[in-house]
N, C-alpha and C. Protein backbone atom coordinates (compact mmCIF):
# COMPACT_ATOMS: atom_id res chain seq x y z
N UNK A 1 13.32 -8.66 -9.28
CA UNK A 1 11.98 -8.93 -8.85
C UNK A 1 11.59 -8.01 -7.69
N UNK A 2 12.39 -7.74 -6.77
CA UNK A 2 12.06 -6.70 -5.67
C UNK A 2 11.73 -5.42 -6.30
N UNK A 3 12.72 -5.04 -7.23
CA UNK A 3 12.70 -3.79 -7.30
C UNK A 3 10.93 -3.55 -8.42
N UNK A 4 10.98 -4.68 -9.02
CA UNK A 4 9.64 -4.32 -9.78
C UNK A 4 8.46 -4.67 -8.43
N UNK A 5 8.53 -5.19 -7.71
CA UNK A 5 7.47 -5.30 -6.57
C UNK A 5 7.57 -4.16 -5.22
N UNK A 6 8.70 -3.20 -5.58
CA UNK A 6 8.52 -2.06 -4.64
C UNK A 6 7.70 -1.08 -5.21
N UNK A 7 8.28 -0.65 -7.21
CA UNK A 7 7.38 0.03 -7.69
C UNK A 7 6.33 -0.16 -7.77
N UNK A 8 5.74 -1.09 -7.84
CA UNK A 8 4.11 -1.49 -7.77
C UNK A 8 3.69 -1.13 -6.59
N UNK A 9 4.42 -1.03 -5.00
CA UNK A 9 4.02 -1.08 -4.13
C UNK A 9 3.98 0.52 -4.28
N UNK A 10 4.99 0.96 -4.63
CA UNK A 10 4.75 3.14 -4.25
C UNK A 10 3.96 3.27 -5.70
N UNK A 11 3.82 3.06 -6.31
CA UNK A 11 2.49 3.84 -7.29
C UNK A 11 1.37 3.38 -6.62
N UNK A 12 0.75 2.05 -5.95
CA UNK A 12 0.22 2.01 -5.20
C UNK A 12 -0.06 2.96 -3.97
N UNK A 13 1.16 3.03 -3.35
CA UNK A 13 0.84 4.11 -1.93
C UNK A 13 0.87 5.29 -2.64
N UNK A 14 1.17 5.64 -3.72
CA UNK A 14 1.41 7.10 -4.18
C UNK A 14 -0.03 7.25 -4.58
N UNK A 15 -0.55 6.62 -4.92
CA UNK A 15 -2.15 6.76 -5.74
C UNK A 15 -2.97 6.61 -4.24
N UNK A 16 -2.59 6.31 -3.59
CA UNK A 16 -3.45 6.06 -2.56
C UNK A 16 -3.68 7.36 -1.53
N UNK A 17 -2.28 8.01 -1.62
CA UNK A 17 -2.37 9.27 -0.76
C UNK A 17 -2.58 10.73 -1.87
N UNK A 18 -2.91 10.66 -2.75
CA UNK A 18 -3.17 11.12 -3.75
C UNK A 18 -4.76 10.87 -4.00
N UNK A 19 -5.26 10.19 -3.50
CA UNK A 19 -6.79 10.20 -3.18
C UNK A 19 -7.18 10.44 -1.84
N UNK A 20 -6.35 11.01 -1.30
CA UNK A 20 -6.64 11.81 0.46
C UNK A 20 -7.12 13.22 -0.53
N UNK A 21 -6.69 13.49 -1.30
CA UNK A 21 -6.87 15.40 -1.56
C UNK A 21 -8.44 15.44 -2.03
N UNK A 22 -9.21 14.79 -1.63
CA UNK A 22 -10.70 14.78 -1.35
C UNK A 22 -11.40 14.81 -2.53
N UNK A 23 -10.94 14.05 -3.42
CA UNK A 23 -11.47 13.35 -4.46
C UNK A 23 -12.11 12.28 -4.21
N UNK A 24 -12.82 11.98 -4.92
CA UNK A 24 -13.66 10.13 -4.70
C UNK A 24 -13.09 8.94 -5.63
N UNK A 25 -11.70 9.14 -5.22
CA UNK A 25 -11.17 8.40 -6.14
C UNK A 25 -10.63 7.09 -5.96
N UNK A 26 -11.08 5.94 -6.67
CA UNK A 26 -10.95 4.57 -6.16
C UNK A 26 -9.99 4.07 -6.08
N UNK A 27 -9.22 3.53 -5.91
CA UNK A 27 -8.39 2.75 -6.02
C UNK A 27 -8.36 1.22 -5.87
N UNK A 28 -8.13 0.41 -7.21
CA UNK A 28 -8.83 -0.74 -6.80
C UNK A 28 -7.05 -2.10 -6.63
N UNK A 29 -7.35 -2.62 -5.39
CA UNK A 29 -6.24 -3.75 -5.63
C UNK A 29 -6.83 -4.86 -5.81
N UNK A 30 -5.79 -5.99 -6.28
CA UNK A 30 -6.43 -7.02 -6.85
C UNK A 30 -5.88 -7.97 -5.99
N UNK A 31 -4.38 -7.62 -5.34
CA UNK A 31 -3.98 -8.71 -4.90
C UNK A 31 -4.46 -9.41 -3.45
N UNK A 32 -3.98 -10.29 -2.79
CA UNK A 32 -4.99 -11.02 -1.46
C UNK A 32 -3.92 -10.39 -0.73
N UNK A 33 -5.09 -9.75 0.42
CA UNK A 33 -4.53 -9.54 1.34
C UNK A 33 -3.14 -9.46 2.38
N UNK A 34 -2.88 -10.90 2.28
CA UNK A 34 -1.95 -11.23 2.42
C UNK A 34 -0.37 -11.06 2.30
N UNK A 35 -0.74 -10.86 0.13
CA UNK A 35 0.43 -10.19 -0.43
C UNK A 35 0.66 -9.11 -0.32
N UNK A 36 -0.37 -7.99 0.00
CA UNK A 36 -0.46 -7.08 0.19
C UNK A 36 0.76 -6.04 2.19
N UNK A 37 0.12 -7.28 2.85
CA UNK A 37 0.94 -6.99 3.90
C UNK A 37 2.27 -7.74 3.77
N UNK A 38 2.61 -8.54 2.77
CA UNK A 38 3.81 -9.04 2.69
C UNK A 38 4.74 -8.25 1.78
N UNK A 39 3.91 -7.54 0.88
CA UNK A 39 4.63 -6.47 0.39
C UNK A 39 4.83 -5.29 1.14
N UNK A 40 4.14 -4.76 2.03
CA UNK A 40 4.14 -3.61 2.48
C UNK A 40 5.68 -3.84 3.60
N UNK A 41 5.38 -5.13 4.36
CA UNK A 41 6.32 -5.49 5.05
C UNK A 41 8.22 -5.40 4.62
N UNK A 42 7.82 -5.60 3.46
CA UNK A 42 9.16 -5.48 2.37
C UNK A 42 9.67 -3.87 1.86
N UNK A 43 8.54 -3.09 1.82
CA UNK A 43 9.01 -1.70 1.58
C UNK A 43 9.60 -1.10 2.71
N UNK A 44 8.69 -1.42 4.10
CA UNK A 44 9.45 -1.13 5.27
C UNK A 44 10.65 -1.34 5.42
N UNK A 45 11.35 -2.96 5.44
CA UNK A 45 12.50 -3.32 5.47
C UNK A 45 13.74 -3.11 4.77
N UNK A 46 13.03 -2.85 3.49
CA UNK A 46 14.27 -2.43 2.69
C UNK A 46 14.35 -0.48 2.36
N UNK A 47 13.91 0.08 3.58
CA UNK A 47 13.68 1.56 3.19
C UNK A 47 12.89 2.28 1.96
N UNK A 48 12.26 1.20 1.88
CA UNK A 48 11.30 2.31 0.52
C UNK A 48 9.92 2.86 1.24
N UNK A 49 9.86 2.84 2.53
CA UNK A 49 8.83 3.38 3.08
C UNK A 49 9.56 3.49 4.69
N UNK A 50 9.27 4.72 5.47
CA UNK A 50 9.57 4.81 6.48
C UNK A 50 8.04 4.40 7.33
N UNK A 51 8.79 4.37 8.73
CA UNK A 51 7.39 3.32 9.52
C UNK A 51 6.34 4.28 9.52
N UNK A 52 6.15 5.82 9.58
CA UNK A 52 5.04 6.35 10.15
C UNK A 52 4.16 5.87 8.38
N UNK A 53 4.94 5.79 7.44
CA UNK A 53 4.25 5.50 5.73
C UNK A 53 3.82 3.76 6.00
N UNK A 54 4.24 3.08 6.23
CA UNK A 54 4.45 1.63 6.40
C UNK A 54 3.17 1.46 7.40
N UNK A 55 2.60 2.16 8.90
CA UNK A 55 1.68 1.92 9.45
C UNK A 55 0.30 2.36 8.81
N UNK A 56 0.48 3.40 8.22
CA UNK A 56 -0.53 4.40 7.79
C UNK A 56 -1.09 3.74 6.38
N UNK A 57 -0.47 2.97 5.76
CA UNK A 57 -0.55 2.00 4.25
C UNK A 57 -1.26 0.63 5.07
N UNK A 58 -0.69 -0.10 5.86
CA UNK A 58 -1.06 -1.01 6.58
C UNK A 58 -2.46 -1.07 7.23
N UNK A 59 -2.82 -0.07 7.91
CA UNK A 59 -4.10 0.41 8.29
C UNK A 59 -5.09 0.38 7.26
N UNK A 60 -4.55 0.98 5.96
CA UNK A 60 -5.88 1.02 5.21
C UNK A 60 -6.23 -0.36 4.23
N UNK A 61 -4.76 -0.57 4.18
CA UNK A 61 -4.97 -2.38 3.64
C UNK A 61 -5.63 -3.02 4.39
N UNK A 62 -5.43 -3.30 5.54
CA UNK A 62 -6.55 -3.88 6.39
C UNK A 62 -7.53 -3.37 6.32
N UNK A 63 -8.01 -2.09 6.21
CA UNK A 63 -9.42 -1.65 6.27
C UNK A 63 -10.10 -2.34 5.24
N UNK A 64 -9.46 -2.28 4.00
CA UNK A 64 -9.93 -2.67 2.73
C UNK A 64 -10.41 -4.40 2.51
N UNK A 65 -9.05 -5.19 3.28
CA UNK A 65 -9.51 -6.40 3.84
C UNK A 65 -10.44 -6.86 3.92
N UNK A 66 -11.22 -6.20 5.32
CA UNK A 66 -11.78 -6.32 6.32
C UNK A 66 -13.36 -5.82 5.88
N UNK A 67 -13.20 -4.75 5.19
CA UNK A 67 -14.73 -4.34 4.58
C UNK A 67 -14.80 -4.98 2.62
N UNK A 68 -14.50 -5.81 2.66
CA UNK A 68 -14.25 -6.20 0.99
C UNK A 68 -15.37 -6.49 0.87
């Protein structure tokens, strides 16, 4: 179960920094908030994301949050 909820989490961040290269490209999540920082929290911990990736993912989840 982790390991299928990390991949979801890096095709996620992978699609996400993959729409920095100045495309208008959406990316839509479905899940609440919540799970979202509870997953992110989990990639951190178990090394599938180092912290400067883990803050920088975190930031925009909240952004997304926050302007929904």
């Amino acid at each position: 179960m982790i390991k299928s909820m990390l991949a979801t989490m890096m095709v996620a961040f992978c699609m996400s920094v993959a729409a920095c290269g100045g495309s208008k490209t959406v990316v839509k999540n479905e899940d609440s908030c919540g799970k979202q920082m509870t997953d992110l929290q989990n990639a951190l911990n178990t090394g599938a994301m180092t912290q400067s990736e883990y803050d920088q993912a975190r930031s925009q989840a909240l952004y997304r949050c926050n302007h929904h």
